[in-house]
Protein backbone atom coordinates (compact mmCIF):
# COMPACT_ATOMS: atom_id res chain seq x y z
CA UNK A 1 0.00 0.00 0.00
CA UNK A 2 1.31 2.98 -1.09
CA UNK A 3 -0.32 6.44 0.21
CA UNK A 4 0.80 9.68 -1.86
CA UNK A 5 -0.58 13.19 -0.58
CA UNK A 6 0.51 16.61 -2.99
CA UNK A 7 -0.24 19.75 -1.69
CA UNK A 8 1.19 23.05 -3.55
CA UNK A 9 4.78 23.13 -2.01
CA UNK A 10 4.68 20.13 -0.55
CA UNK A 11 5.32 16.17 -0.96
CA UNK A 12 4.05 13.72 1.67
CA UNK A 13 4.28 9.92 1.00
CA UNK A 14 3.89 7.04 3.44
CA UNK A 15 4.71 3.30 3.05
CA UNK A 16 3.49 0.46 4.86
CA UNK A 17 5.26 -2.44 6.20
CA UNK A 18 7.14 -5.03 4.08
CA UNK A 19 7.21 -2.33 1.19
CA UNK A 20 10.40 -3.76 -0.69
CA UNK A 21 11.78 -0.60 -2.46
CA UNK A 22 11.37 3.26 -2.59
CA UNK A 23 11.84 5.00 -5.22
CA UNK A 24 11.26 8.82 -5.74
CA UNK A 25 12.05 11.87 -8.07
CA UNK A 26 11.44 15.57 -7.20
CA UNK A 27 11.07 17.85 -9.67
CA UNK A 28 13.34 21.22 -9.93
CA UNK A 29 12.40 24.02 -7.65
CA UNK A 30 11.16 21.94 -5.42
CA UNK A 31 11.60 23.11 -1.79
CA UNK A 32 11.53 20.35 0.77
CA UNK A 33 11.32 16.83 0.27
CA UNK A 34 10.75 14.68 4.19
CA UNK A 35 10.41 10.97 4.25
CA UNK A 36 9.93 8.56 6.47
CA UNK A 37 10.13 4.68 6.04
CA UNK A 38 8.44 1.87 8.28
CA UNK A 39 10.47 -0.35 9.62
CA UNK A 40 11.14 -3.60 7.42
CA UNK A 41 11.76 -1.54 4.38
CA UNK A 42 14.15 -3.06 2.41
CA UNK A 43 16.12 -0.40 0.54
CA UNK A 44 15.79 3.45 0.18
CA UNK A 45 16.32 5.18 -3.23
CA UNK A 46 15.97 8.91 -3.62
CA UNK A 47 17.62 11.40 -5.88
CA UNK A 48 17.09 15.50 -5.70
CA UNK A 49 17.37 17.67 -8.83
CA UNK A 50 19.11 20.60 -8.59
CA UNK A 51 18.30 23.73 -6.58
CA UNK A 52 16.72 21.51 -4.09
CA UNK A 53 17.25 23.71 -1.03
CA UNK A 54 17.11 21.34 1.40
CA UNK A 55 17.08 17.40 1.88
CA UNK A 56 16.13 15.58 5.42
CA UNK A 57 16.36 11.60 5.76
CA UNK A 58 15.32 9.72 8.23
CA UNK A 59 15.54 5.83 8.46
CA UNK A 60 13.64 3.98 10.88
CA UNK A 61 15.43 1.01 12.91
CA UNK A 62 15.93 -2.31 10.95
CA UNK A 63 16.45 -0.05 7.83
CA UNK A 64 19.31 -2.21 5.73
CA UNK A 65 20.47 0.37 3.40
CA UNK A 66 20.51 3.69 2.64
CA UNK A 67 21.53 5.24 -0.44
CA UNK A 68 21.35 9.33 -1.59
CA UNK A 69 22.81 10.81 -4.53
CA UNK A 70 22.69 14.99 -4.46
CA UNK A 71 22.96 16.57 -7.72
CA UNK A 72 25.29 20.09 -7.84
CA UNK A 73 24.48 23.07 -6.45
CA UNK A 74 22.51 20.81 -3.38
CA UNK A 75 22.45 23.54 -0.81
CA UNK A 76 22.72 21.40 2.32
CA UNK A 77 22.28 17.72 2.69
CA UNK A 78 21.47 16.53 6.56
CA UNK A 79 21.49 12.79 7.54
CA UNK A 80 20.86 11.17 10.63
CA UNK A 81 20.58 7.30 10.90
CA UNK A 82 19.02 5.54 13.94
CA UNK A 83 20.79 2.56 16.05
CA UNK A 84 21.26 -0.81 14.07
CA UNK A 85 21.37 0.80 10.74
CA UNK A 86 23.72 -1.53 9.22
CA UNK A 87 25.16 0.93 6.50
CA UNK A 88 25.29 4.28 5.30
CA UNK A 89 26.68 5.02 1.59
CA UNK A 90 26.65 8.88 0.60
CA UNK A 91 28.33 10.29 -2.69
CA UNK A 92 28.32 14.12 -3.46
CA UNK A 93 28.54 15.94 -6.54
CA UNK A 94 30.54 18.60 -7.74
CA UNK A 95 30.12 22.55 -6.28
CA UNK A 96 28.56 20.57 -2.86
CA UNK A 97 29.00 23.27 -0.13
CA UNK A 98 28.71 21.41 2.63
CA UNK A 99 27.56 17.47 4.18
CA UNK A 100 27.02 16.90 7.77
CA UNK A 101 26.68 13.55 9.03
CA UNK A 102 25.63 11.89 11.95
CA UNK A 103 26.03 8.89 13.10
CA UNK A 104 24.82 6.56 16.38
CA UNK A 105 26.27 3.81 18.13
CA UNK A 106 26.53 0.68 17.06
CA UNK A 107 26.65 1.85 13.58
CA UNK A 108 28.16 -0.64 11.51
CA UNK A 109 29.74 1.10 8.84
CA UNK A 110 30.24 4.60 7.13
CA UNK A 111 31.62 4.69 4.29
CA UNK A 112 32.09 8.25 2.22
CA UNK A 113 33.37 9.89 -1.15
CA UNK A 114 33.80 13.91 -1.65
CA UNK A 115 33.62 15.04 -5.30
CA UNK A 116 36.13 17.90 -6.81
CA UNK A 117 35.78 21.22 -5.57
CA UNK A 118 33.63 19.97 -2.14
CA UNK A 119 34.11 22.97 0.06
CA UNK A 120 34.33 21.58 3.20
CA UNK A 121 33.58 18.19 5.05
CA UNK A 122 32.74 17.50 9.41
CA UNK A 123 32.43 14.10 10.06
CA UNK A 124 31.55 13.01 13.80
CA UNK A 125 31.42 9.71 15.24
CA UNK A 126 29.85 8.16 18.16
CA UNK A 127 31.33 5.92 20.71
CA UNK A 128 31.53 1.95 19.76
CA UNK A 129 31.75 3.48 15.69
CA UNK A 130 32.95 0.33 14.13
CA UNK A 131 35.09 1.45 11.52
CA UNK A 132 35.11 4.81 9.35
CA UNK A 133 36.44 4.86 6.00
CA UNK A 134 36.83 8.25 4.34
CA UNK A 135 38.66 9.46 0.54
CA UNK A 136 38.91 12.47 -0.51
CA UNK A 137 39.03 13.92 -3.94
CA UNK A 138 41.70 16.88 -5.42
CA UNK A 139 41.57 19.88 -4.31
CA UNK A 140 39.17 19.13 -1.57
CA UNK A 141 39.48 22.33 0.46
CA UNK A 142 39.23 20.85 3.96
CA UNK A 143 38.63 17.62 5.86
CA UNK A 144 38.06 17.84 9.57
CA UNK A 145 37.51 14.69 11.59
CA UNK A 146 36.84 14.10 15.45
CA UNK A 147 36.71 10.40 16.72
CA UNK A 148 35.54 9.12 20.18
CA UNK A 149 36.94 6.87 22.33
CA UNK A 150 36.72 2.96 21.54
CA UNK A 151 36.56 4.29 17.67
CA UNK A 152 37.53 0.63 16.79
CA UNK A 153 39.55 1.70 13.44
CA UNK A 154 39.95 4.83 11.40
CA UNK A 155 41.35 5.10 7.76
CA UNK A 156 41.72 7.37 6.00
CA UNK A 157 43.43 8.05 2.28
CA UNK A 158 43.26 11.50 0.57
CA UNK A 159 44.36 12.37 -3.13
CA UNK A 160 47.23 14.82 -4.30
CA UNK A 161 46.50 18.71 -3.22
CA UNK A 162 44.49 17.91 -0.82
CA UNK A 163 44.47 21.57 1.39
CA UNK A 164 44.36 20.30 4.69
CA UNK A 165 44.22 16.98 6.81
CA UNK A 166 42.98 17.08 10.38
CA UNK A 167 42.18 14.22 12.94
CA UNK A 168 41.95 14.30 16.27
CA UNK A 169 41.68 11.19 18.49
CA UNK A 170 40.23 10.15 21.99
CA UNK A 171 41.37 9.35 24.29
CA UNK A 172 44.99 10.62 24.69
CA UNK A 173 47.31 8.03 23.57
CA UNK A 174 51.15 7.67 24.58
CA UNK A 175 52.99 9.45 22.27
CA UNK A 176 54.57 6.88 19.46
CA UNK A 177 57.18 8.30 16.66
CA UNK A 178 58.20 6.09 14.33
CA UNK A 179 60.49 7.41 11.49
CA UNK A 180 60.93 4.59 8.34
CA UNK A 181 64.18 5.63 6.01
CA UNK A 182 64.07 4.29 2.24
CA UNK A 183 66.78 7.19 0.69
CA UNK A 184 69.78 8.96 2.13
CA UNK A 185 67.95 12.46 2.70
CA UNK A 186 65.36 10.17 4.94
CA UNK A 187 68.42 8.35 7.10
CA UNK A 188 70.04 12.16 7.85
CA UNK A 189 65.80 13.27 8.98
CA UNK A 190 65.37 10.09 11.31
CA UNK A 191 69.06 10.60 12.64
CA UNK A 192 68.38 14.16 13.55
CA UNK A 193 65.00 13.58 14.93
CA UNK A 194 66.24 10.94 17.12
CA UNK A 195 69.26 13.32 18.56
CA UNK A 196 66.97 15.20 19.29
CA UNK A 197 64.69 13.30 21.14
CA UNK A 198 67.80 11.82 22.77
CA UNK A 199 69.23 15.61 23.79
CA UNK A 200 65.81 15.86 25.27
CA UNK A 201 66.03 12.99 27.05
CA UNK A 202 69.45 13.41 28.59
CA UNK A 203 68.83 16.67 29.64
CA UNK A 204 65.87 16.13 32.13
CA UNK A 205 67.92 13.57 34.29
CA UNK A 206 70.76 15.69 35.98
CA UNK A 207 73.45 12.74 36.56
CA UNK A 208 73.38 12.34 32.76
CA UNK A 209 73.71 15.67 32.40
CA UNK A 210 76.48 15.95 34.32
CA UNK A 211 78.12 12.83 33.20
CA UNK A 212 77.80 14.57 29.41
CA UNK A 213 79.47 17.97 30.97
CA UNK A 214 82.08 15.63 32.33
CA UNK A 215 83.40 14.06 29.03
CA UNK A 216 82.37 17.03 27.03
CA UNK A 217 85.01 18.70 28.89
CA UNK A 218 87.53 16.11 29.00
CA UNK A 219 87.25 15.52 25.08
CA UNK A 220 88.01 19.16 24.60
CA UNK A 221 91.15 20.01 23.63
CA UNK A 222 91.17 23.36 24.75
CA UNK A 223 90.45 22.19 28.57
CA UNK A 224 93.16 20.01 28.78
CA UNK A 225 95.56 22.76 28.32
């Protein structure tokens, strides 16, 4: 059973239980579009033309799959999925100013691909997050992403000129530097970096330090005189 209800400047549709597929189409200049899916529904479908100002989703538990595709010049797209949503698939077009996406716990997996030219992308996750699996186009202005703690894996792989990479994890870890040399110009970097580490290290303990002042001095030619 399918119920359908126009008004001027508005869309309303409902489907009942054990509906297998959605599938709708707005038409340009159209200035809302809200749907809501019983639970049981097998699959999702929708697709916006463009100058749709605004598109809100939301999935009911139980939902398998959902799958949007914005067309350019999408002013805002908002998603939020509810608990047990097994997957969330979202790919932008070109001239996209902006996605925000939710997610809730337990969500399985969230997978996401940026287009040329998006202008910006926020990503937040929610504790127990399974996995999150982000790649970014070129010349993908910024990419801003905030885990929480027990994020279970995060990976991320971005494309050349990519402006600017920033990820910030919870809870603090111990600090881990690991420096792998494959050319010469590497092997002087890690050497370097790990004098320095090591000056660092020798400094804060005051026996080594004076131990070092000891046979600095005796070493030096000029003191022995």
């Amino acid at each position: 059973m399918l119920r359908v209800e126009f008004r001027p400047g508005s869309l309303s549709i409902t489907t009942t239980p054990t509906a297998q597929s959605l599938s709708i189409t707005t038409t340009p200049t159209a200035q809302s579009l809200s749907i809501t899916t019983t639970p049981t529904a097998q699959s999702l479908s929708i697709t916006t033309r463009p100058t749709a100002q605004s598109l809100s989703i939301t999935t009911t538990p139980t939902a398998q799959s959902l799958s949007i595709t914005t067309r350019p010049t999408a002013g805002r797209l908002s998603i939020t999925t509810t608990p047990t949503a097994q997957s969330l698939s979202i790919t932008t077009r070109p001239t996209a100013q902006s996605l925000s996406i939710t997610t809730r716990p337990t969500a399985g997996r969230l997978s996401i691909m940026t287009r040329p030219t998006a202008q910006s992308l926020s990503i937040m996750t929610r504790p127990t997050a399974g996995r999150l699996s982000i790649m970014t186009r070129p010349t993908a202005g910024r990419l801003s992403i905030m885990t929480r703690p027990t994020a279970g894996r995060l990976s991320i792989m971005t494309r050349p000129t990519a402006g600017r990479l920033f990820i910030m994890t919870r809870p603090r870890q111990v600090p881990e530097l690991t420096v792998q040399a494959d050319t010469p110009v590497q092997d002087m970097a890690r050497d370097a970096i790990l004098h320095w580490m090591l000056k660092i290290l020798l400094s804060r303990n005051p026996l080594v330090s004076r131990l070092a002042d000891h046979f600095s001095r005796g070493n030096n030619p000029s003191q022995n005189k």
